[in-house]
C-alpha atoms as a PDB file:
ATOM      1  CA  UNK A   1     -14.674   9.028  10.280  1.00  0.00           C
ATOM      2  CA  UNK A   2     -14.655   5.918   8.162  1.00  0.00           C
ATOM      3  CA  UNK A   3     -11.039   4.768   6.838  1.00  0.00           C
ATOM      4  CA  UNK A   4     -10.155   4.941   2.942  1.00  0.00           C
ATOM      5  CA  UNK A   5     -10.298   1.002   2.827  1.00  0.00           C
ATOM      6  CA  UNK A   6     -13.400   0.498   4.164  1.00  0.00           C
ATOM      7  CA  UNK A   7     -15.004   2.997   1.577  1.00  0.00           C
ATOM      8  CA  UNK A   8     -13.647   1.171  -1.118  1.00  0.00           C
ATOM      9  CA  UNK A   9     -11.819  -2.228  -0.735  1.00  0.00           C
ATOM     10  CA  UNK A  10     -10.250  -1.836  -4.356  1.00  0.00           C
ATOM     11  CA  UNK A  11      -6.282  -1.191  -4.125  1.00  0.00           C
ATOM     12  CA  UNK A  12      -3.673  -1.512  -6.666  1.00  0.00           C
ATOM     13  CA  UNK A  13      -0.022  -1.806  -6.283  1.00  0.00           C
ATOM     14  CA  UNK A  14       2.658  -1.755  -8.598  1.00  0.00           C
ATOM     15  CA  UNK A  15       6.127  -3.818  -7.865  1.00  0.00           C
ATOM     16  CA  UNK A  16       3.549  -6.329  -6.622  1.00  0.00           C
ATOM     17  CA  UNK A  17       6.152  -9.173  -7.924  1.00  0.00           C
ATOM     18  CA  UNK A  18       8.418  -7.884  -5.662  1.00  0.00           C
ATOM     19  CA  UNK A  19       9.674  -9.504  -1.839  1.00  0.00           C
ATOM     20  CA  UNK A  20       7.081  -6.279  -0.289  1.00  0.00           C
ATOM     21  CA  UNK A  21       4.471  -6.554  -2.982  1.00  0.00           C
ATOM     22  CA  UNK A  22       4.277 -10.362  -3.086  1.00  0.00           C
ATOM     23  CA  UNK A  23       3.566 -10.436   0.743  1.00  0.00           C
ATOM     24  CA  UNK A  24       1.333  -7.069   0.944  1.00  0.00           C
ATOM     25  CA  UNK A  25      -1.162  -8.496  -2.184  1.00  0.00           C
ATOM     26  CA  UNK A  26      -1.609 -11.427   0.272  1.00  0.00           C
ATOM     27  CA  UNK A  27      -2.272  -9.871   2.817  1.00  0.00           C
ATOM     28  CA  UNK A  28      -4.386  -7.523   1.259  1.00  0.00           C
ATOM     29  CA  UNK A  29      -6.597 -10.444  -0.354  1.00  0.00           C
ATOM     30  CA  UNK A  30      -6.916 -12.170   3.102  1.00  0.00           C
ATOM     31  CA  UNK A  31      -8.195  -8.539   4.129  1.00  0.00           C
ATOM     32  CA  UNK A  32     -11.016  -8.999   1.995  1.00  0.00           C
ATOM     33  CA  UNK A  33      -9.514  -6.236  -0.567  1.00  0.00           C
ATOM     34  CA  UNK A  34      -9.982  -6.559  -4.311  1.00  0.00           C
ATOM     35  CA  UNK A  35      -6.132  -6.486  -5.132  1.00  0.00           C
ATOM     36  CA  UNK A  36      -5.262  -5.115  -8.785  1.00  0.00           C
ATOM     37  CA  UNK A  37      -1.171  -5.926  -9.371  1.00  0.00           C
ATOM     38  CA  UNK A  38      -0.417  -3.856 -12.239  1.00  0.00           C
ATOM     39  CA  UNK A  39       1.317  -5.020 -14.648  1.00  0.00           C
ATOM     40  CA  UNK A  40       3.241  -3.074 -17.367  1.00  0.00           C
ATOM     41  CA  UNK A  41       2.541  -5.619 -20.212  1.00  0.00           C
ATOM     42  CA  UNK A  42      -0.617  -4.605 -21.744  1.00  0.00           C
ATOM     43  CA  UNK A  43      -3.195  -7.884 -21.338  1.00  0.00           C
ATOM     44  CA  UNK A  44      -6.926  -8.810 -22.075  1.00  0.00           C
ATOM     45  CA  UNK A  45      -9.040  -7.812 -18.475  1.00  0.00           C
ATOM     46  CA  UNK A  46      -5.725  -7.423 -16.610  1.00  0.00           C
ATOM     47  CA  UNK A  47      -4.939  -3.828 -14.595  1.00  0.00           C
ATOM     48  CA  UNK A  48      -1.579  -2.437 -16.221  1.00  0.00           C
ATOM     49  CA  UNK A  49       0.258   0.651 -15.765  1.00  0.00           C
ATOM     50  CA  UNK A  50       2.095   1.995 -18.454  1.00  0.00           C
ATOM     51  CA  UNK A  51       5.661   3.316 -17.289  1.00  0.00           C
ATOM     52  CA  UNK A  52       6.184   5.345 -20.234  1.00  0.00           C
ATOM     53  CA  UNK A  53       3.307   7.950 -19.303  1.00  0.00           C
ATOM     54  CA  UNK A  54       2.316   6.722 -15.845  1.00  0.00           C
ATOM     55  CA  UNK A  55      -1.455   5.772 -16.850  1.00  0.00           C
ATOM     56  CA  UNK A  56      -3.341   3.441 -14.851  1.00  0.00           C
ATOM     57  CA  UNK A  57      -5.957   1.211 -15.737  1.00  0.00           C
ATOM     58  CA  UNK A  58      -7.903  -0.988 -13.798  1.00  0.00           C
ATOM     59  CA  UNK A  59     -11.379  -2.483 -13.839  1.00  0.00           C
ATOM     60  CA  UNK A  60     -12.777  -0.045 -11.508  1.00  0.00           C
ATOM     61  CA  UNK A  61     -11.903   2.562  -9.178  1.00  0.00           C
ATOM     62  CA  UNK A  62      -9.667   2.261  -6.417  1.00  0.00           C
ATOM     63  CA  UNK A  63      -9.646   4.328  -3.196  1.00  0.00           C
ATOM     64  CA  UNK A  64      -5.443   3.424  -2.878  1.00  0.00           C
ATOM     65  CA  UNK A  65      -2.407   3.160  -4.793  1.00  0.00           C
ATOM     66  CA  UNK A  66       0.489   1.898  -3.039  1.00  0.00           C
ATOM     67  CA  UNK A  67       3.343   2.505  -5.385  1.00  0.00           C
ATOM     68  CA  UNK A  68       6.308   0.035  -4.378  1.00  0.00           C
ATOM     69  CA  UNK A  69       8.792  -0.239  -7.818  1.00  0.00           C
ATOM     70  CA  UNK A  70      12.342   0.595  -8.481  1.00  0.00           C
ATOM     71  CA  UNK A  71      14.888  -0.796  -9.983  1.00  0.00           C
ATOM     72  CA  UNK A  72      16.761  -2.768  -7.645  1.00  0.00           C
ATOM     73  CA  UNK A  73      19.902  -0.639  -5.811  1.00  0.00           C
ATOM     74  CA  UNK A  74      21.890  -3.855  -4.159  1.00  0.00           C
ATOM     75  CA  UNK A  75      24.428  -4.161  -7.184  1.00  0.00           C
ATOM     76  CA  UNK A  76      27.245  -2.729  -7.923  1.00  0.00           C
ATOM     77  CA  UNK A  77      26.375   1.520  -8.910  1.00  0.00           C
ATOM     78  CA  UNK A  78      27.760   1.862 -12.540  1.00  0.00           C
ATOM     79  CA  UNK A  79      26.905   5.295 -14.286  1.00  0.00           C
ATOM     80  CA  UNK A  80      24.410   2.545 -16.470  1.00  0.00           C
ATOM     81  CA  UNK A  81      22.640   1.218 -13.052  1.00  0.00           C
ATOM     82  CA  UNK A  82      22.948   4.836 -11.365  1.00  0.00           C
ATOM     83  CA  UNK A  83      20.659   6.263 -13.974  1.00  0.00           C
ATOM     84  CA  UNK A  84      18.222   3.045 -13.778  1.00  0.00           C
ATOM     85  CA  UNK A  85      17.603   3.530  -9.884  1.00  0.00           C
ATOM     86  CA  UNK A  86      16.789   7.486 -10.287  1.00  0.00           C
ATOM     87  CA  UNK A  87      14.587   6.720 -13.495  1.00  0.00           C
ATOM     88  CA  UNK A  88      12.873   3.639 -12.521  1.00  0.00           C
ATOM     89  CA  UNK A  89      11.710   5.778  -9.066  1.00  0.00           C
ATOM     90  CA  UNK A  90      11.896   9.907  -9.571  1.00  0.00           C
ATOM     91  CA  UNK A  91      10.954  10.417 -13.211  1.00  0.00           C
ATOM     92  CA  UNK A  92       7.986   7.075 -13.217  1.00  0.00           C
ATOM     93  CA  UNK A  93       6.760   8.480 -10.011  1.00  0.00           C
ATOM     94  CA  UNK A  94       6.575  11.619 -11.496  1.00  0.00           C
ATOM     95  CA  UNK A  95       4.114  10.602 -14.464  1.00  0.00           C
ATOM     96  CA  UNK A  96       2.371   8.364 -12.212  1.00  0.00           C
ATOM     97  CA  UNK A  97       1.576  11.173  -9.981  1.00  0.00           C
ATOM     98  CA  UNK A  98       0.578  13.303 -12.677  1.00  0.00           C
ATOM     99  CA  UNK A  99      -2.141  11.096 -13.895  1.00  0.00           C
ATOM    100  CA  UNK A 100      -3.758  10.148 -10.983  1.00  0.00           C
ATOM    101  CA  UNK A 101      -4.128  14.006 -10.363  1.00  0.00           C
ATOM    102  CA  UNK A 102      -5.547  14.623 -13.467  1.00  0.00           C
ATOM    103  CA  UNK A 103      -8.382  11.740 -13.256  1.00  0.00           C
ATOM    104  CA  UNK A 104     -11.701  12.775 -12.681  1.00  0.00           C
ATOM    105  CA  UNK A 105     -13.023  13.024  -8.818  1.00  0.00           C
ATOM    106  CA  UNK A 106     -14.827   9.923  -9.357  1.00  0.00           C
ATOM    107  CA  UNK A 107     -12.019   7.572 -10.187  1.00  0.00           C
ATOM    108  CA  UNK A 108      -8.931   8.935  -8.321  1.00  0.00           C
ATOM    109  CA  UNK A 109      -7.549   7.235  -5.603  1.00  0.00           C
ATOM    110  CA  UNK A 110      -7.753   8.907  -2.108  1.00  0.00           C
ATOM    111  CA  UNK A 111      -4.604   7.836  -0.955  1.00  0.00           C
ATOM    112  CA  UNK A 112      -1.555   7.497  -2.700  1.00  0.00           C
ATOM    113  CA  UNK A 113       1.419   5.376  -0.438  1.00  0.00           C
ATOM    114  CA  UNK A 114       4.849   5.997  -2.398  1.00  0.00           C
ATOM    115  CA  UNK A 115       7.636   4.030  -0.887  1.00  0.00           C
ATOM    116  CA  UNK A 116      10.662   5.697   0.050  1.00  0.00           C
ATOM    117  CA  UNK A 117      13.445   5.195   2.253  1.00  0.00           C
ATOM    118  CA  UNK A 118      15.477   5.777   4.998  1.00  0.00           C
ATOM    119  CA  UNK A 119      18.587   6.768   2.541  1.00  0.00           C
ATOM    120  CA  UNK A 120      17.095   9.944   2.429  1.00  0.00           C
ATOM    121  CA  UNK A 121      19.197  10.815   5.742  1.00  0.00           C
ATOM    122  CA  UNK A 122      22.321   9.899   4.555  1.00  0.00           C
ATOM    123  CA  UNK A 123      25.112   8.487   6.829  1.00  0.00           C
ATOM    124  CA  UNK A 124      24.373  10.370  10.472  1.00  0.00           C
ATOM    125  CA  UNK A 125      26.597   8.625  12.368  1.00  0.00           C
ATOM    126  CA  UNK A 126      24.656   8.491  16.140  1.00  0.00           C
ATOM    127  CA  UNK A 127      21.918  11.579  15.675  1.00  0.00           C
ATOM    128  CA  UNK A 128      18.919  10.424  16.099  1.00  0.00           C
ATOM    129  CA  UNK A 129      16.750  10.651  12.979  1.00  0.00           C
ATOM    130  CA  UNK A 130      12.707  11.225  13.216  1.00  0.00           C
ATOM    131  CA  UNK A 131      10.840  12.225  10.937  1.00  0.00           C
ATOM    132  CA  UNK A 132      11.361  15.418  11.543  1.00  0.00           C
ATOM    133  CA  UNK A 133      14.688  15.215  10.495  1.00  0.00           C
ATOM    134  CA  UNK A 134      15.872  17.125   7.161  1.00  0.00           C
ATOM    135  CA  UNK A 135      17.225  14.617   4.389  1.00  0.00           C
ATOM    136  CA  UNK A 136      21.136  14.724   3.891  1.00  0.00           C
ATOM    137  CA  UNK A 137      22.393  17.481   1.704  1.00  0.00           C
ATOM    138  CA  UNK A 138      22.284  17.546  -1.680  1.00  0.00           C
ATOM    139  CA  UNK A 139      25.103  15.955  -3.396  1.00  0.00           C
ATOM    140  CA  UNK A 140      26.094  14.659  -0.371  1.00  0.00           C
ATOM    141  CA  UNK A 141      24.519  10.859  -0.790  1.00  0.00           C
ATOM    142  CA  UNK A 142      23.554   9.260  -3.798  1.00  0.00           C
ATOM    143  CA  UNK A 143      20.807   7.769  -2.142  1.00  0.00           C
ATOM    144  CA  UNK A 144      19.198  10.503  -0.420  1.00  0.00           C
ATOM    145  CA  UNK A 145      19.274  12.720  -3.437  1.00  0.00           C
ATOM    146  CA  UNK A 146      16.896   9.687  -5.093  1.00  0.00           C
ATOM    147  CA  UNK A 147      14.995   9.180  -2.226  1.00  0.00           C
ATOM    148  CA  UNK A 148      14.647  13.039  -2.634  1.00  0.00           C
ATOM    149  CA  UNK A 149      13.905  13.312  -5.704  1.00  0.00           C
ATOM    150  CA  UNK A 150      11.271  10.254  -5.576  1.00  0.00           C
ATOM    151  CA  UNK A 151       9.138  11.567  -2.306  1.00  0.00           C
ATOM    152  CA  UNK A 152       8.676  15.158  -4.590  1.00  0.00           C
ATOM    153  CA  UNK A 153       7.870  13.117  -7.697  1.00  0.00           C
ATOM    154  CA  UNK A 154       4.319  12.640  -5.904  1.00  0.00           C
ATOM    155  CA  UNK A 155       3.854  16.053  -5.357  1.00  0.00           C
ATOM    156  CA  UNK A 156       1.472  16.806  -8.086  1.00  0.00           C
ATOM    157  CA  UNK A 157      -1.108  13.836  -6.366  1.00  0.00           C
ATOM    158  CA  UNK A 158      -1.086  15.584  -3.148  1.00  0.00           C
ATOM    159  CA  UNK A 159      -1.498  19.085  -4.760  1.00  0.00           C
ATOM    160  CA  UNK A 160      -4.886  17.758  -6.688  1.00  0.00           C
ATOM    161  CA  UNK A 161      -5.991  16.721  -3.223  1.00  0.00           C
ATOM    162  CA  UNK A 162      -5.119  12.831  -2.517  1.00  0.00           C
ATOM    163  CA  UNK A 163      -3.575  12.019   0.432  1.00  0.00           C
ATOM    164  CA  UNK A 164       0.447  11.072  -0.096  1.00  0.00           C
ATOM    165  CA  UNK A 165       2.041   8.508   2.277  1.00  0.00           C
ATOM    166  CA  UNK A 166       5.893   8.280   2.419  1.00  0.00           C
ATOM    167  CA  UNK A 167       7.233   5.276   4.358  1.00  0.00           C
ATOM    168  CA  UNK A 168      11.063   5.455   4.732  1.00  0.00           C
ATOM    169  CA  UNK A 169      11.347   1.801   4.752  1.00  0.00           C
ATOM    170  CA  UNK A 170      14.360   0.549   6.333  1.00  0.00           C
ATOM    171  CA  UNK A 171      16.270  -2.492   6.164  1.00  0.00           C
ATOM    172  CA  UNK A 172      13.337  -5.651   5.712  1.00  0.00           C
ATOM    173  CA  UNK A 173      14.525  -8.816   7.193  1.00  0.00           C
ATOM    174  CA  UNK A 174      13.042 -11.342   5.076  1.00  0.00           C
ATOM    175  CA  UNK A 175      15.096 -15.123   4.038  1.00  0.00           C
ATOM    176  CA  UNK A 176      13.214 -14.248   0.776  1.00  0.00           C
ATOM    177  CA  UNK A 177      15.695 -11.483  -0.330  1.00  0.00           C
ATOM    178  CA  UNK A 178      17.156  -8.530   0.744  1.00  0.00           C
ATOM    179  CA  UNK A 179      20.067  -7.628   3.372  1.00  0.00           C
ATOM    180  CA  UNK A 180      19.378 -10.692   5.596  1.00  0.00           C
ATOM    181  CA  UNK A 181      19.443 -13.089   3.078  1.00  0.00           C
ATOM    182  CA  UNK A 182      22.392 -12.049   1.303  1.00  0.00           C
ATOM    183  CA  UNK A 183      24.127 -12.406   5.228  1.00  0.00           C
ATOM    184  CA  UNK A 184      22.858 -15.849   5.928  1.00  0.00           C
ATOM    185  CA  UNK A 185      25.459 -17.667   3.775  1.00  0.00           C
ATOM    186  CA  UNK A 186      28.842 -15.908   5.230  1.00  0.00           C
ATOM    187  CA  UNK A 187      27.353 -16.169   9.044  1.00  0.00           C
ATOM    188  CA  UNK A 188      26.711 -20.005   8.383  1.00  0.00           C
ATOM    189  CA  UNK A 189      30.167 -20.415   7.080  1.00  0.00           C
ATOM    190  CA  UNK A 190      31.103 -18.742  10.595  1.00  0.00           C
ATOM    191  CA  UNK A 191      32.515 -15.116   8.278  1.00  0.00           C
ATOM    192  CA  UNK A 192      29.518 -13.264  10.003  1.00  0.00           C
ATOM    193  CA  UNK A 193      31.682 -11.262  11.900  1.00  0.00           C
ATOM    194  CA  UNK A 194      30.763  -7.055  11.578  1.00  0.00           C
ATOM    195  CA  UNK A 195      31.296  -5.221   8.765  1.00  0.00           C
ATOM    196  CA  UNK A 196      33.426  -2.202   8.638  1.00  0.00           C
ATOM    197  CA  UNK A 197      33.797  -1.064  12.139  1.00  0.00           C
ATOM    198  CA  UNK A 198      30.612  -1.987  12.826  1.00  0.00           C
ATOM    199  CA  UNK A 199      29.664   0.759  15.028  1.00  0.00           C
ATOM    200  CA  UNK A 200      27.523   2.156  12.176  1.00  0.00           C
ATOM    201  CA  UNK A 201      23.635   1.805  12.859  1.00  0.00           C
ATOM    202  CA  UNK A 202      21.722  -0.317  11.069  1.00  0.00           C
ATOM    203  CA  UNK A 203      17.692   0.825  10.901  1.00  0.00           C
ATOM    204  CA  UNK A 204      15.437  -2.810  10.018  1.00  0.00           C
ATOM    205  CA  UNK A 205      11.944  -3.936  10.139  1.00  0.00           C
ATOM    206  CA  UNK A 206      10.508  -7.402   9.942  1.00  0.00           C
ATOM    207  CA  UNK A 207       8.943  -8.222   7.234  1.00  0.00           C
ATOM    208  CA  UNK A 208       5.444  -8.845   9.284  1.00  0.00           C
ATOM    209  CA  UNK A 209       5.225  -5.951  10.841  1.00  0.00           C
ATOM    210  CA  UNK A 210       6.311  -3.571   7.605  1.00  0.00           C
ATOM    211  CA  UNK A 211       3.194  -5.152   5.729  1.00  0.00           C
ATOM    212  CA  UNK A 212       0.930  -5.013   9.085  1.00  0.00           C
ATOM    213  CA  UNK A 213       2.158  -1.044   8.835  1.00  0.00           C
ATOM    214  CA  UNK A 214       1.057  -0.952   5.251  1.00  0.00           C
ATOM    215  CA  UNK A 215      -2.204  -2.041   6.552  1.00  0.00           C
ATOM    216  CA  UNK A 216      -2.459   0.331   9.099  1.00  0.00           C
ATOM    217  CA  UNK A 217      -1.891   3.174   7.066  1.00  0.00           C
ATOM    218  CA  UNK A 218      -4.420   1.884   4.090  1.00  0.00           C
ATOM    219  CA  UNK A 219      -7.357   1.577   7.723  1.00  0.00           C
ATOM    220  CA  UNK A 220      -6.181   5.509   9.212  1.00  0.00           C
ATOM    221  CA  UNK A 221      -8.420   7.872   8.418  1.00  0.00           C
ATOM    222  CA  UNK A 222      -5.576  10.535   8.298  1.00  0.00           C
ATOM    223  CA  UNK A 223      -1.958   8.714   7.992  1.00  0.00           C
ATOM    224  CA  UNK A 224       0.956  10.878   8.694  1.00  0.00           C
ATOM    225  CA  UNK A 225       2.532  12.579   5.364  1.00  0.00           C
ATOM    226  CA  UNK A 226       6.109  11.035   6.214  1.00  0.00           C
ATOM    227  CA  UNK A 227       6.702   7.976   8.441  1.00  0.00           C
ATOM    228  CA  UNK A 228       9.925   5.899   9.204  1.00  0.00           C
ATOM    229  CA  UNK A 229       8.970   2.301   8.363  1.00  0.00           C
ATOM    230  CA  UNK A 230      11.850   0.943  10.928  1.00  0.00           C
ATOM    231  CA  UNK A 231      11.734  -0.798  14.362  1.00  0.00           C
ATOM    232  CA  UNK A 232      11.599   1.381  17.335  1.00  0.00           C
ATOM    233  CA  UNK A 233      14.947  -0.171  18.272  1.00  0.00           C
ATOM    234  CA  UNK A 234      18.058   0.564  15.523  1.00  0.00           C
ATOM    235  CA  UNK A 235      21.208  -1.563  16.493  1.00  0.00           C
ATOM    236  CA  UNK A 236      24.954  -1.119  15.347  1.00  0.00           C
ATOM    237  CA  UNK A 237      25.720  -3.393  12.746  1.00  0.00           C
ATOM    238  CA  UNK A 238      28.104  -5.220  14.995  1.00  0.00           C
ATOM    239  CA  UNK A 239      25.343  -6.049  17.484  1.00  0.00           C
ATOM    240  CA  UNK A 240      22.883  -7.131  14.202  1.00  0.00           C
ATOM    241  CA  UNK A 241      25.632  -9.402  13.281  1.00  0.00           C
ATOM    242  CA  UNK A 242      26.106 -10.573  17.010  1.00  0.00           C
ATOM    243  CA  UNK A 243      22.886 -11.365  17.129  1.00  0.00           C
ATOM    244  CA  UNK A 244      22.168 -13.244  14.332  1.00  0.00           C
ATOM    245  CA  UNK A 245      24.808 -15.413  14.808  1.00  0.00           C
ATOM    246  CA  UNK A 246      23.279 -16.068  18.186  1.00  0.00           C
ATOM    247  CA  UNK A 247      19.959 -17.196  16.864  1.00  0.00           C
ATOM    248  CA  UNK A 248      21.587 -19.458  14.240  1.00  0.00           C
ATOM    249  CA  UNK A 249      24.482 -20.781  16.610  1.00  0.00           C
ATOM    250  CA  UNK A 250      26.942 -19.137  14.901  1.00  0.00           C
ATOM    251  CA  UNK A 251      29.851 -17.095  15.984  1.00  0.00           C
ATOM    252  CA  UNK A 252      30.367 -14.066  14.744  1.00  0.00           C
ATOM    253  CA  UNK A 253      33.733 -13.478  14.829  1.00  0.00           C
ATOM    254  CA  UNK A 254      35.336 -13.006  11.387  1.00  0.00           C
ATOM    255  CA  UNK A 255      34.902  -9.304  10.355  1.00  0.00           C
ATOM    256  CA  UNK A 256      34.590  -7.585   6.744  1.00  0.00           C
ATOM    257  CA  UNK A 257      36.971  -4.790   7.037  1.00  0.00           C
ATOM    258  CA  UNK A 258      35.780  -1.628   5.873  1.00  0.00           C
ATOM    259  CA  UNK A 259      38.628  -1.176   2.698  1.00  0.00           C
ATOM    260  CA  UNK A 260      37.241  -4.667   1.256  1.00  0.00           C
ATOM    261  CA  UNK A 261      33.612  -3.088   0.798  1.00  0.00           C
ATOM    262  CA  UNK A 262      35.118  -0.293  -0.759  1.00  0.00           C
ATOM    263  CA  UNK A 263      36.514  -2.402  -2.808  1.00  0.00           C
ATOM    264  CA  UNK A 264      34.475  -5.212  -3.885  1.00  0.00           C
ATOM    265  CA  UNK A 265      30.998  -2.165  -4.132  1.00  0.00           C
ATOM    266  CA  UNK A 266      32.627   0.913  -4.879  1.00  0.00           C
ATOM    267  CA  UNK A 267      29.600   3.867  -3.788  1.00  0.00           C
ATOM    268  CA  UNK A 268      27.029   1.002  -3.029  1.00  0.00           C
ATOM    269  CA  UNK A 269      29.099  -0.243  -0.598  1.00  0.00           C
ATOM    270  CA  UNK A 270      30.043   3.089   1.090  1.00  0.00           C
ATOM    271  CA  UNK A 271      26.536   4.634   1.249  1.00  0.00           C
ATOM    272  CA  UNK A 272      24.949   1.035   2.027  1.00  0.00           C
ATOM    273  CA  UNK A 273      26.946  -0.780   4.267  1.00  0.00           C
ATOM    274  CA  UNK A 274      29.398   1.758   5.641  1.00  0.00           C
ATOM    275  CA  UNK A 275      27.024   4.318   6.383  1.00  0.00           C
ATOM    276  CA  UNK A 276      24.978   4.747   9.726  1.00  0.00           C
ATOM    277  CA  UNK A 277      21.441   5.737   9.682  1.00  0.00           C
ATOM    278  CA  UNK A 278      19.928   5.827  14.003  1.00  0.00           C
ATOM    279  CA  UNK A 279      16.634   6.236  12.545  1.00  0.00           C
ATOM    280  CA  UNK A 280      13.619   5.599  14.733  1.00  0.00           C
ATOM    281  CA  UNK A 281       9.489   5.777  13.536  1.00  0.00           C
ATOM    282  CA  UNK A 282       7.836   8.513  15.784  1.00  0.00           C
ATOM    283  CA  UNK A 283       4.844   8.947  13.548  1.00  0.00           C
ATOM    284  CA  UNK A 284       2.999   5.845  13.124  1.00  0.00           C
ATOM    285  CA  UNK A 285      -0.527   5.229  12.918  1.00  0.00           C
ATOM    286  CA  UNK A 286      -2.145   5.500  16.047  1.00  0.00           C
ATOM    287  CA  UNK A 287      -3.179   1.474  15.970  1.00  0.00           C
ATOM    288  CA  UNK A 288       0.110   0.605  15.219  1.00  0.00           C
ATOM    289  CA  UNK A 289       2.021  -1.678  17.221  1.00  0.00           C
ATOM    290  CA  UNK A 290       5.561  -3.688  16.582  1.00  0.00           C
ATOM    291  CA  UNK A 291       4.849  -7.681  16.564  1.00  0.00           C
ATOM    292  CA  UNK A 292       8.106  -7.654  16.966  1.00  0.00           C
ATOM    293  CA  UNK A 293      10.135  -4.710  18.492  1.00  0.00           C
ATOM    294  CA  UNK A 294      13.435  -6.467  19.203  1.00  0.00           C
ATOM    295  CA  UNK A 295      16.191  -7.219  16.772  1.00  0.00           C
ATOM    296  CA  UNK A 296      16.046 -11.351  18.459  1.00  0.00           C
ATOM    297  CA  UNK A 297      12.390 -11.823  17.851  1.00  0.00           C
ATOM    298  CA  UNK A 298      12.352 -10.391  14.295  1.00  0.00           C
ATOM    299  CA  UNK A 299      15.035 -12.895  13.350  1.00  0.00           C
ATOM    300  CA  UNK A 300      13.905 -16.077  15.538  1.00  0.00           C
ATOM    301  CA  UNK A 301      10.556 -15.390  13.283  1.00  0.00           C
ATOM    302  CA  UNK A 302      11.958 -15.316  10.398  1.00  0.00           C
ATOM    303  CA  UNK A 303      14.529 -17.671  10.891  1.00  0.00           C
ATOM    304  CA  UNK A 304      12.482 -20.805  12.476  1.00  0.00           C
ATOM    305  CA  UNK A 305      11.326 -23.719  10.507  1.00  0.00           C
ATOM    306  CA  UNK A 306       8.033 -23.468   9.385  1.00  0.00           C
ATOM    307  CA  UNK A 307       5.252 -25.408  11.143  1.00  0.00           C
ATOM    308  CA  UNK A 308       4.852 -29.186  10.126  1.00  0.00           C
END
């Protein structure tokens, strides 16, 4: 059986401005995939996706959406920027979903890849979390009850027949942006010591191998429903922070106790960096493997100069 990208090359993506979508578009185009990056602007010959009501338009059809926006959640949870992160990914999935269902045969998508995340489990302290694993309570987590709330928002795709990929991404170790980068500046200035008690578990992915996944899931011919997008090795946050200051001959020494987070992030802070989440991928597509399945490598990669 023939995989959905090699029927039809053409793939769009929205959040393709963002650290993932940059990097995945790339990678995509050196694929050999026609790449539409929606934009939500309307513009003369340009693919756009209209937020409002969740239409689509692009030049022709595409055999994959890979649906990677939200409003950002590393900032400070204020009723304001609450509401932002559940509308920007429940209620816009939602519409999205519902139009690509109601396209006709010959222009909807076969696979639909809506990001999600590993928030969904909430703070487990050391279970280990598969994908098996039920989501946190309701109205226990902020974040899970979005995450929630975002992976049935793509319900109605899946009931018109296109296949729905969830990857529970974890935390993406990137200089670009994200967890790591915001941690790079206190570990040089030797303050890269753990945070909290630091015995909470920390679930990450390199950047390479989360867009090699992506890649893998667009080439299987039947990608699992649910996947955790994490390394196969989740460390305690202690142990991250150990270990980055060993690759950038640091020590990490100087901790962030737990009553400062509180403090300076309120909920973000609690359900962010507080919480522990031992979640490991058990589902990945067969072809899959880890470039880089150790915490060390991962960071040595990202962290080394560049080639002259």
């Amino acid at each position: 059986m023939s995989s959905i990208a090699l029927d039809n090359p053409a793939i769009a993506v929205t959040g393709a401005t963002g650290l993932i979508g940059r990097h995945l578009v790339a990678a995509l185009t050196r694929s050999g995939h026609t790449v539409f990056a929606l934009q939500r602007a309307p513009a003369a010959g340009a693919a756009t996706w209209n937020v409002q009501t969740g239409e689509v338009s692009t030049p022709q059809p595409i055999a994959a959406l890979i649906h990677l926006a939200g409003r950002s959640v590393a900032s400070r949870w204020t009723t304001y920027v609450k509401k932002e992160i559940q509308d920007s990914r429940g209620p816009a999935t939602e519409k999205l979903s519902r139009h690509l269902a109601a396209l006709p045969p010959d222009r909807r998508p076969r696979l639909f890849i809506s990001a999600s995340a590993i928030g969904i489990y909430g703070s487990r302290g050391d279970e280990v979390l598969t994908e098996d694993s039920a989501p946190a309570s309701s109205g226990t987590s902020f974040l899970a009850d979005v995450c929630r709330d975002w992976e049935a928002a793509a319900n109605p795709a899946q009931d018109a027949g296109i296949r729905v990929v969830h990857p529970r991404i974890g935390v993406v170790l990137s200089t670009e942006g994200g967890a790591l980068a915001k941690l790079l500046t206190p570990a040089k200035l030797f303050v890269g010591g753990p945070v909290g008690r630091g015995s909470q578990f920390l679930p990450w992915i390199s950047l390479a191998d989360l867009i090699r996944l992506f890649l893998a899931i667009l080439a299987d011919p039947a990608p699992p429903h649910i996947l955790n997008a994490v390394g196969p090795v989740p460390v305690r946050q202690q142990e991250f922070m150990r270990t980055l200051g060993r690759v950038i001959h640091r020590p990490a020494i100087v901790p962030l106790p737990g009553f400062m987070v509180k403090l300076a992030f309120g909920q973000m802070g609690r359900e962010m960096l507080l919480s522990s989440c031992r979640a490991i991928p058990t589902k990945l597509p067969a072809a899959f493997t880890f470039q880089h399945p150790a915490l060390e490598s991962a960071l040595r990669a990202e962290l080394s100069p560049p080639p002259a």
